[in-house]
Protein backbone atom coordinates (compact mmCIF):
# COMPACT_ATOMS: atom_id res chain seq x y z
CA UNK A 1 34.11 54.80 -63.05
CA UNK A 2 37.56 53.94 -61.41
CA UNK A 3 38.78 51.58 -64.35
CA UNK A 4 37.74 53.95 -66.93
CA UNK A 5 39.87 56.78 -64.57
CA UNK A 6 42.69 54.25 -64.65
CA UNK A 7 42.13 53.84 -68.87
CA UNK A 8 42.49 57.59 -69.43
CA UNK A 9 45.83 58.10 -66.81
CA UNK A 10 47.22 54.99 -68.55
CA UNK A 11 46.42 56.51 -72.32
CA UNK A 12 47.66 59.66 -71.37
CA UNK A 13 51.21 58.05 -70.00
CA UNK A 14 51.45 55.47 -73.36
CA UNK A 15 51.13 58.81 -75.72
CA UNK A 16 53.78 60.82 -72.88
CA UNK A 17 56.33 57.54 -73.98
CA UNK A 18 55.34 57.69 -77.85
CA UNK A 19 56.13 61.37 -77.75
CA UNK A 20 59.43 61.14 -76.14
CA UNK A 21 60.11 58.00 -78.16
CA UNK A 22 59.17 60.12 -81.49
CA UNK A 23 61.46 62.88 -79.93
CA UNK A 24 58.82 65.69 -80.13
CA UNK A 25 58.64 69.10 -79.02
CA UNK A 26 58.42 69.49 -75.53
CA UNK A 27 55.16 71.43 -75.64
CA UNK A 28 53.73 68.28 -77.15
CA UNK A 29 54.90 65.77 -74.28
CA UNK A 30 54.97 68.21 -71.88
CA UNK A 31 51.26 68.62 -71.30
CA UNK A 32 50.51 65.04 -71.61
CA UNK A 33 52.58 64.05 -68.74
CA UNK A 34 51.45 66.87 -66.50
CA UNK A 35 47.80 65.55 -67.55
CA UNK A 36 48.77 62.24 -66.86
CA UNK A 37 50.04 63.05 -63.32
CA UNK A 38 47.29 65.51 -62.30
CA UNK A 39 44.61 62.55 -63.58
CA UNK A 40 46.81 59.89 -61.22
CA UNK A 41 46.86 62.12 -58.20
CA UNK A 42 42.81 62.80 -58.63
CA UNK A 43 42.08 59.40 -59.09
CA UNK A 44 44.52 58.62 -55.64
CA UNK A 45 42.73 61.63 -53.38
CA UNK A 46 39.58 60.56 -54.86
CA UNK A 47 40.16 56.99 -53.24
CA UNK A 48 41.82 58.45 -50.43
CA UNK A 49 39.18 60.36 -49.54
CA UNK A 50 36.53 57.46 -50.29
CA UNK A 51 38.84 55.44 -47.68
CA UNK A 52 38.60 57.87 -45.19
CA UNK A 53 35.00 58.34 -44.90
């Protein structure tokens, strides 16, 4: 599970930098980065948590 975690937060950065690269509309990078960082914080309190028990 944790690679394919890792997969999707780094797919979701890559398409954040095409975006901004492409110079899109905000509410097309915009999104992507904030699902990008939401998936990267779940995925670190998710091993976090597994640490602590």
């Amino acid at each position: 599970m944790r690679p394919l975690r890792l997969a999707v937060v780094l797919v979701l950065m890559a398409g954040t930098v095409v975006a901004l690269c492409m110079n899109a509309p905000g509410w097309v990078y915009w999104p992507t980065f904030a699902g990008a960082f939401a998936a990267a914080v779940w995925w670190e309190t998710g091993l976090i948590r597994r640490a602590a028990r």
